[in-house]
C-alpha atoms as a PDB file:
ATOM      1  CA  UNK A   1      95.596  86.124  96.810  1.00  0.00           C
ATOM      2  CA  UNK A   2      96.277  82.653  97.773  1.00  0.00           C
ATOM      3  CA  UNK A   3      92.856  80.945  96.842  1.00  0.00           C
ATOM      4  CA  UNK A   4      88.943  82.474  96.538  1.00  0.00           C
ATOM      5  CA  UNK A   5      88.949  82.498 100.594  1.00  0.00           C
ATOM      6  CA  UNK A   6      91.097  85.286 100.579  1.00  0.00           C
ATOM      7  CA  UNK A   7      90.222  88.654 101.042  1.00  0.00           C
ATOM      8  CA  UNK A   8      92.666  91.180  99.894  1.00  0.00           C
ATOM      9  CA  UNK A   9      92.879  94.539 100.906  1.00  0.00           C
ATOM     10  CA  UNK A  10      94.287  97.677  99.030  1.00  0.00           C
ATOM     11  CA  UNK A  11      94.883 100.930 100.654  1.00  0.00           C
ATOM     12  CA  UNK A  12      95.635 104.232  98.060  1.00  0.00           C
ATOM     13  CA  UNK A  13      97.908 105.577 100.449  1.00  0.00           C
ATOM     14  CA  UNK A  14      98.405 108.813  99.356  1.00  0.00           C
ATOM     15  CA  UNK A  15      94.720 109.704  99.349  1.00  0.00           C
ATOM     16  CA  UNK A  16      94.860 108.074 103.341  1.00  0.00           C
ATOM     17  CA  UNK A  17      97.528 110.133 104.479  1.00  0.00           C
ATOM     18  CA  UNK A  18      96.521 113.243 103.183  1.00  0.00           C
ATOM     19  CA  UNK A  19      92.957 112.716 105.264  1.00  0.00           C
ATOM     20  CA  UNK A  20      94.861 111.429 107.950  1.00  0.00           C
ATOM     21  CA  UNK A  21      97.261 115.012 107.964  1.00  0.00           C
ATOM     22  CA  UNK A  22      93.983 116.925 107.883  1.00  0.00           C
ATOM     23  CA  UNK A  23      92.408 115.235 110.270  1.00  0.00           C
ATOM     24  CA  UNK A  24      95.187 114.792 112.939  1.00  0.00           C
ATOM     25  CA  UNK A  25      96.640 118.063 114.800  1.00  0.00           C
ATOM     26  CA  UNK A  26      99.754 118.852 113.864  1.00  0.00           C
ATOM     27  CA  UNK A  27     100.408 119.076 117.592  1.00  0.00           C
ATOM     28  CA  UNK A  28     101.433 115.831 117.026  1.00  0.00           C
ATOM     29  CA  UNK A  29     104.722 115.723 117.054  1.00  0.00           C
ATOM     30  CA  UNK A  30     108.188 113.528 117.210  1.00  0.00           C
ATOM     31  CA  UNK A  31     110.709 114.551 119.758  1.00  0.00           C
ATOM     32  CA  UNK A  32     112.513 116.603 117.364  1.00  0.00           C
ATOM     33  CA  UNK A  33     109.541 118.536 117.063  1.00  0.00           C
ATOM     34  CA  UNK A  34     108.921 117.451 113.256  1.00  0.00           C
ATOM     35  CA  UNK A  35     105.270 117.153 112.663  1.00  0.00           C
ATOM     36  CA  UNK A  36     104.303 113.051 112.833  1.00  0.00           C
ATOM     37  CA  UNK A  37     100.543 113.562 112.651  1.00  0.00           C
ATOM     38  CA  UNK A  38     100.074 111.846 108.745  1.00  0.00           C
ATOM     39  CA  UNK A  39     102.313 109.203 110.116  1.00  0.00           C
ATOM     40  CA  UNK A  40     100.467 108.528 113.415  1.00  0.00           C
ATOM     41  CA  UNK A  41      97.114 109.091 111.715  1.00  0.00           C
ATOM     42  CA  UNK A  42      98.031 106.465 108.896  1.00  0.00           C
ATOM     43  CA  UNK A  43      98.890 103.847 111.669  1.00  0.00           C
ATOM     44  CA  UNK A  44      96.058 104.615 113.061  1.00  0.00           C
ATOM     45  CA  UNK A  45      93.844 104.013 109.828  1.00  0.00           C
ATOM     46  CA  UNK A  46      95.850 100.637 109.278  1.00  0.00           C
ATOM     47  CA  UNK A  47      94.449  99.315 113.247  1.00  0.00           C
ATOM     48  CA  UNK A  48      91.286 100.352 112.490  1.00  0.00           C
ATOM     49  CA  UNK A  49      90.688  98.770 108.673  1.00  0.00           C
ATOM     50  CA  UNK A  50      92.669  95.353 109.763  1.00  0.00           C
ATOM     51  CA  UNK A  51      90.521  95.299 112.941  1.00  0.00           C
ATOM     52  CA  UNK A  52      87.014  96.070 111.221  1.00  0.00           C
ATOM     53  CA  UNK A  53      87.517  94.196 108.505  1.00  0.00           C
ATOM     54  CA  UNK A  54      90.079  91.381 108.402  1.00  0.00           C
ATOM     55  CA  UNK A  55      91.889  90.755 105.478  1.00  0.00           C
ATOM     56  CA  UNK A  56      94.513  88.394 104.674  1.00  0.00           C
ATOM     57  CA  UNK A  57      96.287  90.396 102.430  1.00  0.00           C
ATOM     58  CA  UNK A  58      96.916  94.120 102.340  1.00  0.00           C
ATOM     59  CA  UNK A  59      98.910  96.425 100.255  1.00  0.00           C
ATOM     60  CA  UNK A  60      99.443  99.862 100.225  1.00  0.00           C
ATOM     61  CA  UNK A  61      99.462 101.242  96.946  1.00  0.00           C
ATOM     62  CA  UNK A  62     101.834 104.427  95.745  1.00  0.00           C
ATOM     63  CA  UNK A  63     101.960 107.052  93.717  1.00  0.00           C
ATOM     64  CA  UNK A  64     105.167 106.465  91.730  1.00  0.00           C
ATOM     65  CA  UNK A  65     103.989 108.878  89.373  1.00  0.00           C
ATOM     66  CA  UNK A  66     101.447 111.186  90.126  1.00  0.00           C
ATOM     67  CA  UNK A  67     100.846 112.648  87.266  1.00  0.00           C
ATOM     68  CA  UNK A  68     102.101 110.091  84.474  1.00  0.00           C
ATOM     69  CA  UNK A  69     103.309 111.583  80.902  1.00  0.00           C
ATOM     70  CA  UNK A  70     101.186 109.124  79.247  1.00  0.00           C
ATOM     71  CA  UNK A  71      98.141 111.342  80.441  1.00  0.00           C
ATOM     72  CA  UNK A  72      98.779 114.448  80.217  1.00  0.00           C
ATOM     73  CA  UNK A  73     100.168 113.479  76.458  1.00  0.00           C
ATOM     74  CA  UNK A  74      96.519 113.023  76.205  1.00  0.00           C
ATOM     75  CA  UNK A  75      94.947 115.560  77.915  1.00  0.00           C
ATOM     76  CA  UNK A  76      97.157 118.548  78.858  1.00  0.00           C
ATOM     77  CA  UNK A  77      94.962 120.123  81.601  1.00  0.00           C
ATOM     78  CA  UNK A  78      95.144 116.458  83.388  1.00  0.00           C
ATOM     79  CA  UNK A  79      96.327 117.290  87.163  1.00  0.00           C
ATOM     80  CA  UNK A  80      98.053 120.973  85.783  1.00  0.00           C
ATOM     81  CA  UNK A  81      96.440 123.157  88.308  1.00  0.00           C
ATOM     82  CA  UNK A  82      98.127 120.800  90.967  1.00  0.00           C
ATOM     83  CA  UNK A  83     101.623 120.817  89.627  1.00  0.00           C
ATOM     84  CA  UNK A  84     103.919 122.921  92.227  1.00  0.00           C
ATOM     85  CA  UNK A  85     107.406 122.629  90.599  1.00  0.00           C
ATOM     86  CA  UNK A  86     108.017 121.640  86.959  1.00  0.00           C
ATOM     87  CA  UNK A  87     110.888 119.181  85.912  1.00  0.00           C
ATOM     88  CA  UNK A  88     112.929 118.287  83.669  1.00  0.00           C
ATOM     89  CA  UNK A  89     111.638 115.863  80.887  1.00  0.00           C
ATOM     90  CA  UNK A  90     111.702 112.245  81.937  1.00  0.00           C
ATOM     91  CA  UNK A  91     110.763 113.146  85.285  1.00  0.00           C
ATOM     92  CA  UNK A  92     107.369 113.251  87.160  1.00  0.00           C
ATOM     93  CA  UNK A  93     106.692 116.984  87.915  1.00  0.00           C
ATOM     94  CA  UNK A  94     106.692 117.762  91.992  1.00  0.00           C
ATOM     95  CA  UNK A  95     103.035 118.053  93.344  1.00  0.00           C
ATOM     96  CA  UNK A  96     101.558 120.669  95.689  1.00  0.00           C
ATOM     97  CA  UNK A  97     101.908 118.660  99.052  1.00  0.00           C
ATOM     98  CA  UNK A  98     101.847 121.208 102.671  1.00  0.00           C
ATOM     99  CA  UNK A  99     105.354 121.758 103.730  1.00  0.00           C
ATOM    100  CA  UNK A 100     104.725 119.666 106.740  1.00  0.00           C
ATOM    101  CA  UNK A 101     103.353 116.642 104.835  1.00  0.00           C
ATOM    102  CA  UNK A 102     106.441 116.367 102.496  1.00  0.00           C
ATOM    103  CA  UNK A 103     108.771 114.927 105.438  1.00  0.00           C
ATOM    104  CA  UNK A 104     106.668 112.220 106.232  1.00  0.00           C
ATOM    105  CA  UNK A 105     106.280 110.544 103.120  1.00  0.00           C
ATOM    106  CA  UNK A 106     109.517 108.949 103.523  1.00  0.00           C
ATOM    107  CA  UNK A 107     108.829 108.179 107.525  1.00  0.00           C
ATOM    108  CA  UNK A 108     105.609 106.435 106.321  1.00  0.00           C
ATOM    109  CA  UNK A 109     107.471 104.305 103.565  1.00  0.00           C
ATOM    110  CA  UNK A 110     110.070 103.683 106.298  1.00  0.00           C
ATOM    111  CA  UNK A 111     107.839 102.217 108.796  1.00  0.00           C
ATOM    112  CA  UNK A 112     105.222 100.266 106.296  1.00  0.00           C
ATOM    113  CA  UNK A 113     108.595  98.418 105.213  1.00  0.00           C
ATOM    114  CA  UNK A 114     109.698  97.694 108.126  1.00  0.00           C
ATOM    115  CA  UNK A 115     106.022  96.341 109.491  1.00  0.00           C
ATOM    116  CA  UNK A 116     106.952  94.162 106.679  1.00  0.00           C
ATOM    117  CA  UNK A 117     103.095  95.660 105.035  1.00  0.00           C
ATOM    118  CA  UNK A 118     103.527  94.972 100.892  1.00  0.00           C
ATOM    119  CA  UNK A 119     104.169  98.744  99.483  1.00  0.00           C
ATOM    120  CA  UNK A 120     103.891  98.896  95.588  1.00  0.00           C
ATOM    121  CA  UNK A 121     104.396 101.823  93.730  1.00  0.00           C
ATOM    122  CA  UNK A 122     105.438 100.972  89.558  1.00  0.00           C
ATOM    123  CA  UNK A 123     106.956 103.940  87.597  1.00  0.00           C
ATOM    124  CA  UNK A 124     104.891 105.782  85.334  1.00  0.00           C
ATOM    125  CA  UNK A 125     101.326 104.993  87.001  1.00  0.00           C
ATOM    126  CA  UNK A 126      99.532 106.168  89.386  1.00  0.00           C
ATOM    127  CA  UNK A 127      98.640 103.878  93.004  1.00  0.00           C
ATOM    128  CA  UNK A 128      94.685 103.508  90.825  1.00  0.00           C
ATOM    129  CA  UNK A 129      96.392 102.131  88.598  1.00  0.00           C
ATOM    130  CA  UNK A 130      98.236  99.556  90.874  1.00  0.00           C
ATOM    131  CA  UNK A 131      94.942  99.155  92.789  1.00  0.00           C
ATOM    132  CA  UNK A 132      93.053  98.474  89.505  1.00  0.00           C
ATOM    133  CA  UNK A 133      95.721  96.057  88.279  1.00  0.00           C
ATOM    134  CA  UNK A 134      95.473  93.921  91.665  1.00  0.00           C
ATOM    135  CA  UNK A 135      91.820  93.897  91.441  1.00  0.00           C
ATOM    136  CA  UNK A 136      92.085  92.359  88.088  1.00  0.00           C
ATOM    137  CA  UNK A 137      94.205  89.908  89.189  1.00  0.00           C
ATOM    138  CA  UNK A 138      92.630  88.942  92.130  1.00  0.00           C
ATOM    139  CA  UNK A 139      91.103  85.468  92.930  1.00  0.00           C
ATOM    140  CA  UNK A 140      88.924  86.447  95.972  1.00  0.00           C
ATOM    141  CA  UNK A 141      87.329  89.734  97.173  1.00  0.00           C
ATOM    142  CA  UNK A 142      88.810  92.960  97.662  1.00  0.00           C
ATOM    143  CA  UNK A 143      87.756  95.887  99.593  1.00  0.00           C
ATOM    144  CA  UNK A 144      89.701  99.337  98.116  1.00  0.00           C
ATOM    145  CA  UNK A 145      90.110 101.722 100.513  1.00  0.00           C
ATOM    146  CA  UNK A 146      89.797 105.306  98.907  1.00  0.00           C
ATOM    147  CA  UNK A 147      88.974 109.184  99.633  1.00  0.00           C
ATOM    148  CA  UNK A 148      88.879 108.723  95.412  1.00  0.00           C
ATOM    149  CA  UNK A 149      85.920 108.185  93.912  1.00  0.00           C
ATOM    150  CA  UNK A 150      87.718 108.083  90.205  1.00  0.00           C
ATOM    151  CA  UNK A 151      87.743 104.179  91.917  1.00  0.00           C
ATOM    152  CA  UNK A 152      84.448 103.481  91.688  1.00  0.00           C
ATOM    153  CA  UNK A 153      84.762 102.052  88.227  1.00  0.00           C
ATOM    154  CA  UNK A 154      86.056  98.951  89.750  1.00  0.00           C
ATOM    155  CA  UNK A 155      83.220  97.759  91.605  1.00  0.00           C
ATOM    156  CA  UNK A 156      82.224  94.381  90.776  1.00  0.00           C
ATOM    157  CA  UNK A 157      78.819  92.811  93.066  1.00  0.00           C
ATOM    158  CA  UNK A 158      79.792  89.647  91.552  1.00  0.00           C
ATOM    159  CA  UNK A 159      83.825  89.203  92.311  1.00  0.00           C
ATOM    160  CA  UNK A 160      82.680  90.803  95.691  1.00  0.00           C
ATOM    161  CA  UNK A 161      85.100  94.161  94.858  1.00  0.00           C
ATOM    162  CA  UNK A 162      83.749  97.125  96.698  1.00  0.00           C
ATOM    163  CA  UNK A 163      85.302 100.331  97.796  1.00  0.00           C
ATOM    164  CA  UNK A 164      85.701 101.406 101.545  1.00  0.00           C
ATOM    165  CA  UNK A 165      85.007 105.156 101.227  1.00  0.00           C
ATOM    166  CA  UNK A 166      85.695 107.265 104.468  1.00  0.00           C
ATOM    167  CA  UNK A 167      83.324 109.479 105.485  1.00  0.00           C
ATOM    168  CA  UNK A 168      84.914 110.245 108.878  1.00  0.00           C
ATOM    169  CA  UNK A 169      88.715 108.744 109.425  1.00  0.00           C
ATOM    170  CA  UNK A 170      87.999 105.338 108.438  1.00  0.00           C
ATOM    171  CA  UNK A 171      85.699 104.506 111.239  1.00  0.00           C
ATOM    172  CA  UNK A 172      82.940 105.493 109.491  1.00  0.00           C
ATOM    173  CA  UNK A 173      83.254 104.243 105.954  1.00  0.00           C
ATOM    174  CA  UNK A 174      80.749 103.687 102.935  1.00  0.00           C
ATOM    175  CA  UNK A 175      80.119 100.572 101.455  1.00  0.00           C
ATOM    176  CA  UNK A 176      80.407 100.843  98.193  1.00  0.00           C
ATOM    177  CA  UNK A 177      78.910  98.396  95.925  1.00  0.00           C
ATOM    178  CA  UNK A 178      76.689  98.465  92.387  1.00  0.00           C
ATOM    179  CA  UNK A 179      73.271  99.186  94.087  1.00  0.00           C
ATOM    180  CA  UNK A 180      75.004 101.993  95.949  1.00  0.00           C
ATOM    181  CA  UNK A 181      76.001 103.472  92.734  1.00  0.00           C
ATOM    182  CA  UNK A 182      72.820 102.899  90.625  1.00  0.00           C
ATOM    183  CA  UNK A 183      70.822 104.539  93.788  1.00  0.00           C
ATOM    184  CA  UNK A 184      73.724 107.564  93.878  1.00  0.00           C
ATOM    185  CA  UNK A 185      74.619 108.049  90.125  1.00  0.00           C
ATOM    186  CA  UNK A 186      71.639 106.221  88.042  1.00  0.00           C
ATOM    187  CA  UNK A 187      74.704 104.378  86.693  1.00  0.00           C
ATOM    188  CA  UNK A 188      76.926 100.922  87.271  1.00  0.00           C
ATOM    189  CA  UNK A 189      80.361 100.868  87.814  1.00  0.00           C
ATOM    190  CA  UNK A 190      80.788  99.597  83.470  1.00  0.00           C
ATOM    191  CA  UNK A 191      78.895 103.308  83.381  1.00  0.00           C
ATOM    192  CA  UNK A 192      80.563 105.167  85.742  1.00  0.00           C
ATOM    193  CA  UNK A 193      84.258 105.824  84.127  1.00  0.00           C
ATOM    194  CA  UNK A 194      81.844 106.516  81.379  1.00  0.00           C
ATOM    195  CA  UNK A 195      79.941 108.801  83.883  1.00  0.00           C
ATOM    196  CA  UNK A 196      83.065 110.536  85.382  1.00  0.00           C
ATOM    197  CA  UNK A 197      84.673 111.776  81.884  1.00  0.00           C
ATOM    198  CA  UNK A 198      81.257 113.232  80.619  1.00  0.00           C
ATOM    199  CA  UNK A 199      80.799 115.570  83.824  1.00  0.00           C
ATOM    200  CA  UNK A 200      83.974 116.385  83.948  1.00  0.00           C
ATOM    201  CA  UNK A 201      86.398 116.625  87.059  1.00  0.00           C
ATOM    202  CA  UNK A 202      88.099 119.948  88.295  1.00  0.00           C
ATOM    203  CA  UNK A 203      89.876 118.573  90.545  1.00  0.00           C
ATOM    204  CA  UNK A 204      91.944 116.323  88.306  1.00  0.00           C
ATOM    205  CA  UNK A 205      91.574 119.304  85.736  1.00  0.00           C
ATOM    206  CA  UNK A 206      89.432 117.000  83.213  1.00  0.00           C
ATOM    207  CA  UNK A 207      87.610 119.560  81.362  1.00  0.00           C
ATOM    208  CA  UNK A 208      84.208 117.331  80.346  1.00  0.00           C
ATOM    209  CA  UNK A 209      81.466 118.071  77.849  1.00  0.00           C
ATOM    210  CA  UNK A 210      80.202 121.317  78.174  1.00  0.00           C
ATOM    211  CA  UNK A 211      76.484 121.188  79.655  1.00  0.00           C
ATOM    212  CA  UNK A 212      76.910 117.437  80.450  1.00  0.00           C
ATOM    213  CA  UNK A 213      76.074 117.288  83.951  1.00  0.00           C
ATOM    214  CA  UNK A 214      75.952 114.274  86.421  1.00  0.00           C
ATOM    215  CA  UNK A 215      72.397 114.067  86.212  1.00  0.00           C
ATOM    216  CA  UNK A 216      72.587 114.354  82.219  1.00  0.00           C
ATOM    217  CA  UNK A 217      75.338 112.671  82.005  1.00  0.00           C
ATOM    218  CA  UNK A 218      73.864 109.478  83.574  1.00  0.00           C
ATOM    219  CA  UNK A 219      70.206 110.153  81.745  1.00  0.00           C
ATOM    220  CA  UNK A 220      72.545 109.601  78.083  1.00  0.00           C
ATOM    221  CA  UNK A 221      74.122 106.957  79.751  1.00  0.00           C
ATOM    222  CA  UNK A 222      70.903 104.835  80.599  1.00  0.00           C
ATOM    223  CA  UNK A 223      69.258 106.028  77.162  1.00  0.00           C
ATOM    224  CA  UNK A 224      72.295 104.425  74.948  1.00  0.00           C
ATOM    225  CA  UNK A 225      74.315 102.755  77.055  1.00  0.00           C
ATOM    226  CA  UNK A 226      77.832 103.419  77.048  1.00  0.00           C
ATOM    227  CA  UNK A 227      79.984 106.671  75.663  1.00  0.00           C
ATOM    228  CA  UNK A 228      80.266 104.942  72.037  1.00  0.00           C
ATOM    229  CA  UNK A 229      76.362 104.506  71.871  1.00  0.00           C
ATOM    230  CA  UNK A 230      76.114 108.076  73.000  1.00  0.00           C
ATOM    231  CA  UNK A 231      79.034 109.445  70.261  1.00  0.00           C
ATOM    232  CA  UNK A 232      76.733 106.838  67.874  1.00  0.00           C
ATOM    233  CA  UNK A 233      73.898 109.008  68.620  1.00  0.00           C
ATOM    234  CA  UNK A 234      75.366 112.361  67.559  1.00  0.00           C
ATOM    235  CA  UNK A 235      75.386 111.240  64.119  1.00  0.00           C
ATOM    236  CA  UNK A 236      72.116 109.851  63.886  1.00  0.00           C
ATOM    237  CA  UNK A 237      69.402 112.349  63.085  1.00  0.00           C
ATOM    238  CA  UNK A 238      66.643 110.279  64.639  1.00  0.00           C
ATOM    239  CA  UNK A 239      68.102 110.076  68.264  1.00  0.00           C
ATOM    240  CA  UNK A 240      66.567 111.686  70.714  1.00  0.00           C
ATOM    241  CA  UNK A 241      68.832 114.318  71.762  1.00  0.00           C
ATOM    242  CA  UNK A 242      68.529 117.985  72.199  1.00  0.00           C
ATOM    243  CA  UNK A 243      70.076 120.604  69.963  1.00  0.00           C
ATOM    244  CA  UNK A 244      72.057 121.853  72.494  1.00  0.00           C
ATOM    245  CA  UNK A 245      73.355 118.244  73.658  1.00  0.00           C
ATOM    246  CA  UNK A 246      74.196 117.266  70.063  1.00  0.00           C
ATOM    247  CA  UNK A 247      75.952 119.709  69.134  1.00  0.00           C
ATOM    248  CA  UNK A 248      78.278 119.585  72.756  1.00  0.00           C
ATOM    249  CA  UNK A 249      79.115 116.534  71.981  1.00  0.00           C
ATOM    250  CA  UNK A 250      80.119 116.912  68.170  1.00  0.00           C
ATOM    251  CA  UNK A 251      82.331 120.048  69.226  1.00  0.00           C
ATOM    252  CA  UNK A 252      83.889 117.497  72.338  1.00  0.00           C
ATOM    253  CA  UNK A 253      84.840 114.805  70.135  1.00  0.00           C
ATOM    254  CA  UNK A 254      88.924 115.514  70.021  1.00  0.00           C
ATOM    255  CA  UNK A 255      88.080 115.282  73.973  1.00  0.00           C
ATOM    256  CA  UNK A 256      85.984 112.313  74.242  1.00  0.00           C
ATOM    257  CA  UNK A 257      88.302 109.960  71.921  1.00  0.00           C
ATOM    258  CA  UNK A 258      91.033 110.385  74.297  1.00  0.00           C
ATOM    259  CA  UNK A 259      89.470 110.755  77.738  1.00  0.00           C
ATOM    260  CA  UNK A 260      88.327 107.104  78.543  1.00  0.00           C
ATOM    261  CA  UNK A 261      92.069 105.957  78.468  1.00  0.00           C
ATOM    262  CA  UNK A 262      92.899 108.972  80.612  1.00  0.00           C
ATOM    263  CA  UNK A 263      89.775 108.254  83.198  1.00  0.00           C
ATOM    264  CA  UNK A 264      90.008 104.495  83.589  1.00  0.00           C
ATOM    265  CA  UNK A 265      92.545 102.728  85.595  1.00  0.00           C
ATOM    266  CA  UNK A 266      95.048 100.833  84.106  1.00  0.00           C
ATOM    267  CA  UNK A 267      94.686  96.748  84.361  1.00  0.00           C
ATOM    268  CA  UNK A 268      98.125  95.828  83.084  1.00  0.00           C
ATOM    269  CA  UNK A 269     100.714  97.903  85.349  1.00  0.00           C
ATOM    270  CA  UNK A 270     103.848  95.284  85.387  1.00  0.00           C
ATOM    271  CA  UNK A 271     103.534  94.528  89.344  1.00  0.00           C
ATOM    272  CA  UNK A 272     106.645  93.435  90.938  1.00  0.00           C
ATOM    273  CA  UNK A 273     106.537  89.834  92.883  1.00  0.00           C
ATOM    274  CA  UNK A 274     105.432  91.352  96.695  1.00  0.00           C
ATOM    275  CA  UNK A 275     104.038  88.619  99.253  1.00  0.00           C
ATOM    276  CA  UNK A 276     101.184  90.757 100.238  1.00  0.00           C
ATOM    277  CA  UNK A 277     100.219  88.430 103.063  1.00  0.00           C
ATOM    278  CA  UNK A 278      99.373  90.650 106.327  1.00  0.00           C
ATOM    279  CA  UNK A 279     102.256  90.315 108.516  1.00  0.00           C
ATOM    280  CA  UNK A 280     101.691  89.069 112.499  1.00  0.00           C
ATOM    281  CA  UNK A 281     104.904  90.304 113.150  1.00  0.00           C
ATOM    282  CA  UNK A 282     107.500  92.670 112.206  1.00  0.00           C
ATOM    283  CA  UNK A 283     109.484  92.122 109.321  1.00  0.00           C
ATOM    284  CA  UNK A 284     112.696  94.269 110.973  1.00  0.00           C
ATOM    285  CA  UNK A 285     111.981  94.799 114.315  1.00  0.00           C
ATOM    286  CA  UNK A 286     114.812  96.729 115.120  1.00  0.00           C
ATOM    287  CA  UNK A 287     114.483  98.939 112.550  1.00  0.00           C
ATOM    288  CA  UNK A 288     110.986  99.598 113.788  1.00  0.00           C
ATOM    289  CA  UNK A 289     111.882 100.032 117.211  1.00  0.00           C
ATOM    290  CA  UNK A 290     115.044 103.031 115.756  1.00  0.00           C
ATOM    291  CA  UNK A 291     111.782 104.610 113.784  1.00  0.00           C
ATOM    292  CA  UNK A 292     109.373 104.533 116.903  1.00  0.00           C
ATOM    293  CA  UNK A 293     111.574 105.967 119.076  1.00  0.00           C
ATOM    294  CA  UNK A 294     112.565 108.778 116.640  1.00  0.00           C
ATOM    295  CA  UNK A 295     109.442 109.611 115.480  1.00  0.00           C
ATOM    296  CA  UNK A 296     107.579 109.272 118.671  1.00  0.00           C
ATOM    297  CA  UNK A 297     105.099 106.803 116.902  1.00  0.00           C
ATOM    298  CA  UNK A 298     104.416 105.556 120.587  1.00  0.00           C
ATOM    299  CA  UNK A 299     100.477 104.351 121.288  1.00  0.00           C
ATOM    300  CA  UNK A 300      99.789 104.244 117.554  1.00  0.00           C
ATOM    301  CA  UNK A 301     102.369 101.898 116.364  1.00  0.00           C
ATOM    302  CA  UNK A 302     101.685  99.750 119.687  1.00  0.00           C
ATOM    303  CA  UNK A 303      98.138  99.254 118.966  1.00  0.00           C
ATOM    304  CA  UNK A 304      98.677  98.421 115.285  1.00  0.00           C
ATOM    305  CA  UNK A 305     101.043  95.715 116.360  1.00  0.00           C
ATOM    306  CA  UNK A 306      98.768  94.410 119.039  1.00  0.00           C
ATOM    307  CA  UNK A 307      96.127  94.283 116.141  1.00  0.00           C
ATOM    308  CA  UNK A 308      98.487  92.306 113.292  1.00  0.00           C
ATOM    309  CA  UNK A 309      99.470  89.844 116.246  1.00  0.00           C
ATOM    310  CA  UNK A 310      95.861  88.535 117.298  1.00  0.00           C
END
């Protein structure tokens, strides 16, 4: 972010290390015997993006709060099914995460730090909401690297912001850029927040309109434009809408006035001052050297630092 030649990366962590546990046996293991395979698998991710794609910055973004109060003061259902262990007010409730994967969390945050790799997570919002906030205030382009496709909405063709999707580790990734989405979803990214809330999302327990599909969803979409010319439709008797789509709508409306702030990322998450430059060395290497040999990190740590120092 030091000029339009830039390119800035931004990882969504969480979403990365949860395809990395899945993806990695949890035969991997440190010499205790703890499980290291989210760890090792996230390293490995790291290598790979940095090699294939260069940036010059790179942060990985956190979940300080997974489930922010701000939301679900909105819309109650908003990540519930996912909540494992309710706290007390004030405090983020604990999230369904395997046994396994819980541990190395902190081993992650450990070794990112002391790679010296810029780690921001901000209380009370979520890491799309970090991501979306450095997008915004980006001068140069940005790839966002994301199993999430709530992130989407921040495509932009002409800032050159796309989203790195994996389809298999992060070897295989999709480009995501407008003309992907108007070929996928009929829609923009301006539409596709728009897109998301109408259809409905189970697994972030957003409820939708009723009979609103994707495909539907994106037809109103192209036919009025955005959710307030849709909602401007409902009350005019001349738009072309079906009974059954007019009246959906007009029984979703305590729904629909409060879902856009729920679906679209933040832009103005108070950042803290990181230098998000991609480091060629270690920032503590002996603090790194205590975590690889604890951990076992061995070939994958090796290889990432071979990577950062060409």
């Amino acid at each position: 972010m030091r000029g339009v030649t830039r390119r800035l990366m931004l990882l969504d962590t969480a979403s990365l290390y949860f395809r990395a546990y899945f993806g990695v046996p949890d035969s991997v293991k440190a010499p205790d015997g703890t499980p290291v395979n989210a760890v090792r698998g996230l390293l490995d991710f790291v290598d790979r993006l940095v090699k294939d794609h260069r940036p010059d910055d790179l942060v990985a973004c956190m979940d300080a709060d997974w489930r922010p109060q701000w939301r679900v003061d909105l819309i109650p259902s908003y990540k519930a099914h996912r909540v494992a262990v309710e706290t007390e007010a004030g405090r983020p409730d604990e999230e369904q995460v395997p046994d396994t994967l819980s541990p190395q969390v902190p081993v992650i945050e450990e070794v990112l730090d002391a790679l010296g790799i810029a780690r921001v997570g901000v209380e009370g919002y979520e890491a799309d909401d970090v991501i979306g906030t450095f997008t915004g205030r980006a001068d140069g382009p940005v790839d966002i690297v994301t199993g999430d496709r709530d992130l989407y909405q921040l495509v932009d063709d002409k800032r050159g912001v796309r989203v790195l999707y994996p389809l298999k580790g992060v070897g295989t990734l999709q480009l995501t850029d407008e003309t992907w989405l108007r070929e996928k979803y009929g829609v923009g990214a301006s539409g596709y927040a728009d897109l998301a809330l109408l259809r409905g999302d189970p697994s972030d327990g957003l409820p939708g309109v009723p009979g609103i599909g994707e495909k539907t969803a994106a037809k109103l979409l192209d036919q009025f434009g955005d959710l307030a010319g849709i909602m401007a439709a409902v009350d005019d008797p001349k738009a072309k809408l079906t009974p059954s789509q007019r009246k959906r709508l007009d029984e979703s409306r305590p729904y629909v006035a409060v879902a856009p702030k729920v679906v679209r990322v933040a832009g103005d998450v108070p950042l803290p001052d990181v230098d998000t430059a991609l480091p060629h060395a270690p920032r503590d290497p002996a603090a790194l050297e205590g975590l690889a040999a604890r951990w076992g990190l061995g070939g994958s740590l090796q290889r990432l630092l071979i990577t950062l120092g060409e």
